[in-house]
Every structure is written in C-alpha cells, then in structure tokens.
C-alpha atoms as a PDB file:
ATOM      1  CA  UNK A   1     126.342  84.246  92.157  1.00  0.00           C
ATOM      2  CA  UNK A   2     127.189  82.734  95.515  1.00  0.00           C
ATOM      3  CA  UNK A   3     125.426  82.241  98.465  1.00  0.00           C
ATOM      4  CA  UNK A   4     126.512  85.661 100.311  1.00  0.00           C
ATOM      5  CA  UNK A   5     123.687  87.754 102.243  1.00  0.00           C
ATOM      6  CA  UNK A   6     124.101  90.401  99.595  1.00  0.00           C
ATOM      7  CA  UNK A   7     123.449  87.754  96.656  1.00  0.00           C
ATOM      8  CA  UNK A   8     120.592  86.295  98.713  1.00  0.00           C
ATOM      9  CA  UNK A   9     118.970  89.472  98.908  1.00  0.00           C
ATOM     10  CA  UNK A  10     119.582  90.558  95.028  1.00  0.00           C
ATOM     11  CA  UNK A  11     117.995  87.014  94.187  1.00  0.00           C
ATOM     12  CA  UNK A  12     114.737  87.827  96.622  1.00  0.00           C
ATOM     13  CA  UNK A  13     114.343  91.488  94.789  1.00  0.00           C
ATOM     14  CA  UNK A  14     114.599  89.979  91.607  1.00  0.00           C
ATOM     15  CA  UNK A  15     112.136  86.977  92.178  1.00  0.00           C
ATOM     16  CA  UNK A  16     109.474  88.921  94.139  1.00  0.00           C
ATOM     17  CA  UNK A  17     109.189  91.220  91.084  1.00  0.00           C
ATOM     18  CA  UNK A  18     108.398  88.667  89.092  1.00  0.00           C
ATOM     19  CA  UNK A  19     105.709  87.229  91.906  1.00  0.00           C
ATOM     20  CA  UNK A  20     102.974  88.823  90.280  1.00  0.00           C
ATOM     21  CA  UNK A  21     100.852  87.376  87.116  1.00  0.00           C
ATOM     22  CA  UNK A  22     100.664  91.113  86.206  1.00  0.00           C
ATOM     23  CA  UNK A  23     104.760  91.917  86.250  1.00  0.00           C
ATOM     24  CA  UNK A  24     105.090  88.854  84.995  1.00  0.00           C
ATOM     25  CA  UNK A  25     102.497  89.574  81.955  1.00  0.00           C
ATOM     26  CA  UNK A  26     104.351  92.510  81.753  1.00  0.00           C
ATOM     27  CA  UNK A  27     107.318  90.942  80.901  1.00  0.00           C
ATOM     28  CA  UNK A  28     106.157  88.799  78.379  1.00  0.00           C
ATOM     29  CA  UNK A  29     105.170  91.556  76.012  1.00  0.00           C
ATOM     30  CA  UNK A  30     108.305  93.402  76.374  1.00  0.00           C
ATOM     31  CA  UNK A  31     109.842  89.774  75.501  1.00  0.00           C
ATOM     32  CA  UNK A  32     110.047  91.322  71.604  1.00  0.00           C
ATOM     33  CA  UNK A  33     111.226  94.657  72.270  1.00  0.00           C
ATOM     34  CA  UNK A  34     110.509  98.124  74.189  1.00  0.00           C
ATOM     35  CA  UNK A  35     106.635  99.070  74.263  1.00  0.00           C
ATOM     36  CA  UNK A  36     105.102 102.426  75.074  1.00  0.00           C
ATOM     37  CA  UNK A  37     103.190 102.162  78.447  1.00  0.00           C
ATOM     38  CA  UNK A  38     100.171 103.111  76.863  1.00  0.00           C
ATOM     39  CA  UNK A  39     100.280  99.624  74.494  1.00  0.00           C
ATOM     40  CA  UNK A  40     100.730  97.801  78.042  1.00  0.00           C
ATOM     41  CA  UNK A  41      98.008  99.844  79.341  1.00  0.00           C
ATOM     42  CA  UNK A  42      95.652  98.623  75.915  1.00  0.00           C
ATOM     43  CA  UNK A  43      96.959  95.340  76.337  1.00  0.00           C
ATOM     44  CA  UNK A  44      96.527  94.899  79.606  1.00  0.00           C
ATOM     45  CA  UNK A  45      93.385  96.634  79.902  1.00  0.00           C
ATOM     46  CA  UNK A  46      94.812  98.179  83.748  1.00  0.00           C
ATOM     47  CA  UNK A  47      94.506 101.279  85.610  1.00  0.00           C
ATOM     48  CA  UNK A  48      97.348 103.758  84.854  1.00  0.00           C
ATOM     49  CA  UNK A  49      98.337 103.799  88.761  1.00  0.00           C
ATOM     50  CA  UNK A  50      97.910  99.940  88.774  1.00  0.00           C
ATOM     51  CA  UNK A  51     100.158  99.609  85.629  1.00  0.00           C
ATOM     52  CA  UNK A  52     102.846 102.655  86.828  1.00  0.00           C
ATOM     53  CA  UNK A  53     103.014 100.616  90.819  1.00  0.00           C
ATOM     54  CA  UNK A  54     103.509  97.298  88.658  1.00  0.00           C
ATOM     55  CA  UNK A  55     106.413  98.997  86.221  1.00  0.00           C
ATOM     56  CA  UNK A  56     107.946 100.735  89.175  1.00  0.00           C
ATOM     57  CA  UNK A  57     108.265  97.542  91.151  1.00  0.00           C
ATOM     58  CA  UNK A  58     110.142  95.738  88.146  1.00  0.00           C
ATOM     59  CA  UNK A  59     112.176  99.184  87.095  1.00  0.00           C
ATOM     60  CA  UNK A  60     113.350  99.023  91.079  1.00  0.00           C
ATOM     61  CA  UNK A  61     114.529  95.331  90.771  1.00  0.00           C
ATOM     62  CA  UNK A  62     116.382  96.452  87.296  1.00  0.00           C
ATOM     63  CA  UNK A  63     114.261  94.058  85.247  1.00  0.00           C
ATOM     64  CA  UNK A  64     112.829  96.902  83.396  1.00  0.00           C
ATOM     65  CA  UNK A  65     114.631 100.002  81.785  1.00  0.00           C
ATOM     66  CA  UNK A  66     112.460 103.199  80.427  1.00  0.00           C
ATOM     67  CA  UNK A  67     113.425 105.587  78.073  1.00  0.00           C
ATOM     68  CA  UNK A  68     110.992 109.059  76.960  1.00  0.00           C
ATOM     69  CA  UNK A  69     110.273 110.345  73.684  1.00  0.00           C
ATOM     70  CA  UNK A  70     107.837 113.433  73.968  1.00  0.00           C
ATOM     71  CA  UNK A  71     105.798 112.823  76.221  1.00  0.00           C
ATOM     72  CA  UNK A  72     105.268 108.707  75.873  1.00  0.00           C
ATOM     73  CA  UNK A  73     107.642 106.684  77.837  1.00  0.00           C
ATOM     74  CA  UNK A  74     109.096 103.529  76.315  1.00  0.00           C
ATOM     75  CA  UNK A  75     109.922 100.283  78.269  1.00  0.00           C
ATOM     76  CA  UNK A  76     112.223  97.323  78.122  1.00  0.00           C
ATOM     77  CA  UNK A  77     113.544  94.531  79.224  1.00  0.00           C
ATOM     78  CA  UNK A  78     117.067  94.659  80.821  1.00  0.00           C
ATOM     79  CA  UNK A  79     119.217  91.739  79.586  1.00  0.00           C
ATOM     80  CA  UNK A  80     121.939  91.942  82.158  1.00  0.00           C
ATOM     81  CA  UNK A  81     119.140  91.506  85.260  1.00  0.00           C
ATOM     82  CA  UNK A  82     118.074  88.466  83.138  1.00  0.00           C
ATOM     83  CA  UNK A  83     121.465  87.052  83.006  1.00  0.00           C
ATOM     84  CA  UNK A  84     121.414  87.999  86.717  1.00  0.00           C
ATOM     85  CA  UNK A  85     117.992  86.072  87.489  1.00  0.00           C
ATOM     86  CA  UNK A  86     119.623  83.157  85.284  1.00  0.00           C
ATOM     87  CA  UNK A  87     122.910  82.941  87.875  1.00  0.00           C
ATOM     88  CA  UNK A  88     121.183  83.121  90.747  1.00  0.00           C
ATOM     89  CA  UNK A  89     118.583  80.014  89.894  1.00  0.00           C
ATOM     90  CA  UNK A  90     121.988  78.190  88.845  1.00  0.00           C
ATOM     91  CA  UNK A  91     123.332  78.695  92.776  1.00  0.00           C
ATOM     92  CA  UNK A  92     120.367  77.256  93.716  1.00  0.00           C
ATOM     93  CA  UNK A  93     120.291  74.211  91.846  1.00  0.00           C
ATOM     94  CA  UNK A  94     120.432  71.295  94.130  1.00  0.00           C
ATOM     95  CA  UNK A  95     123.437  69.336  94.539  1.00  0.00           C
ATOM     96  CA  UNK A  96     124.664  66.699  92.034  1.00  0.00           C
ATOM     97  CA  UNK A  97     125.724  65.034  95.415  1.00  0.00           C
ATOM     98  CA  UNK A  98     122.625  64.508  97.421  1.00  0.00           C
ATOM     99  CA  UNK A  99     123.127  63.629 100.995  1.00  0.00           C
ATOM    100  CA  UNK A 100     121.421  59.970 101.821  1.00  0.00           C
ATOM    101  CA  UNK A 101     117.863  60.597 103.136  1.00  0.00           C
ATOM    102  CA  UNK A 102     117.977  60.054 107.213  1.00  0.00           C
ATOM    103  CA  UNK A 103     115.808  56.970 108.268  1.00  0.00           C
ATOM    104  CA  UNK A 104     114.740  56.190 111.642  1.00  0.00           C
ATOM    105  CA  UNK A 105     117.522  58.450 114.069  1.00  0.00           C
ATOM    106  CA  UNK A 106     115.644  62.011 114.679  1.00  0.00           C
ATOM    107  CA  UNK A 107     117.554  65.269 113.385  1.00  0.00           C
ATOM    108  CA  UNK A 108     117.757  67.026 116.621  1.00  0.00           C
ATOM    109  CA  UNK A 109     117.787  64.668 119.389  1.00  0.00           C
END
C-alpha cells in the first residue's frame, strides 16, 4: 500500500473501525473463529442495537464477514482486511533514513 489518496482513505476506514474498545473487543473473540451474535451479545453483555451499530461499522470497513444459518447469524474475521490493515501500518513505518533534527534556523521563515 502506497501513499495514494485512495490508500489513505482505505487505511482511515480500516483504523477508525478498530477506534472503539467495543469493535475492538469484538474482534478479539472472533480471533478463534466465527461466533453467533448472540455469544457476542452474552459475552459482551450489550444492547442488541449497540452490538448490531458496532458489527455494522466493522462489516462496512470489511474487517468482519457474516454468514446466516436459520435464523442466527454467524460472524468472522476477514483475513484479507487484516493483511490489508498489516500493509498499510508497513507504509507508515518511519523512515530507516531519518532526516537530521533542525536546530536553531525556523521552518518557515
């Protein structure tokens, strides 16, 4: 992943769905494999609406795939948005080849 405004943008979606303790809790039980929402719900002792605006938010970034069975609906995490995630913190590693620190001259004079 480069720095292009599309990139940029893909990298914000997928980090603000993970800005929440409660996504991010989320994601740490699916860690092991799918789970039916109401096992998040138990676990995470939440709302239904609370828990369905949280799974929506990382479904809509990709970090989350459902599937139904009946009438229980199964989630789990999505590798390839992982991988994704994974890329984008590499492009933003700093440089090997930091420039000098600027001492005394302003920036913008």
């Amino acid at each position: 992943m480069t720095a292009t405004a599309p990139n940029i943008r893909r990298a914000a979606e997928l980090f603000h769905a993970l800005s929440d303790e409660t996504r991010v809790s989320i994601v740490e039980m699916l860690q092991n494999g799918e789970r039916c929402v109401c096992e998040l719900q138990n676990a995470l002792d939440a709302a239904q609406s609370r828990l369905s605006f949280h799974l929506k938010v990382l479904k809509d970034a990709g970090l989350v795939i459902d599937r139904k069975d009946g009438r229980w609906v199964y989630y789990a995490l999505n590798a390839d948005a992982f991988a994704e995630m994974q890329e984008a913190l590499g492009a933003l590693k700093p440089s090997r080849r930091a420039m000098p620190v600027r001492r005394g001259a302003a920036c913008c004079d």
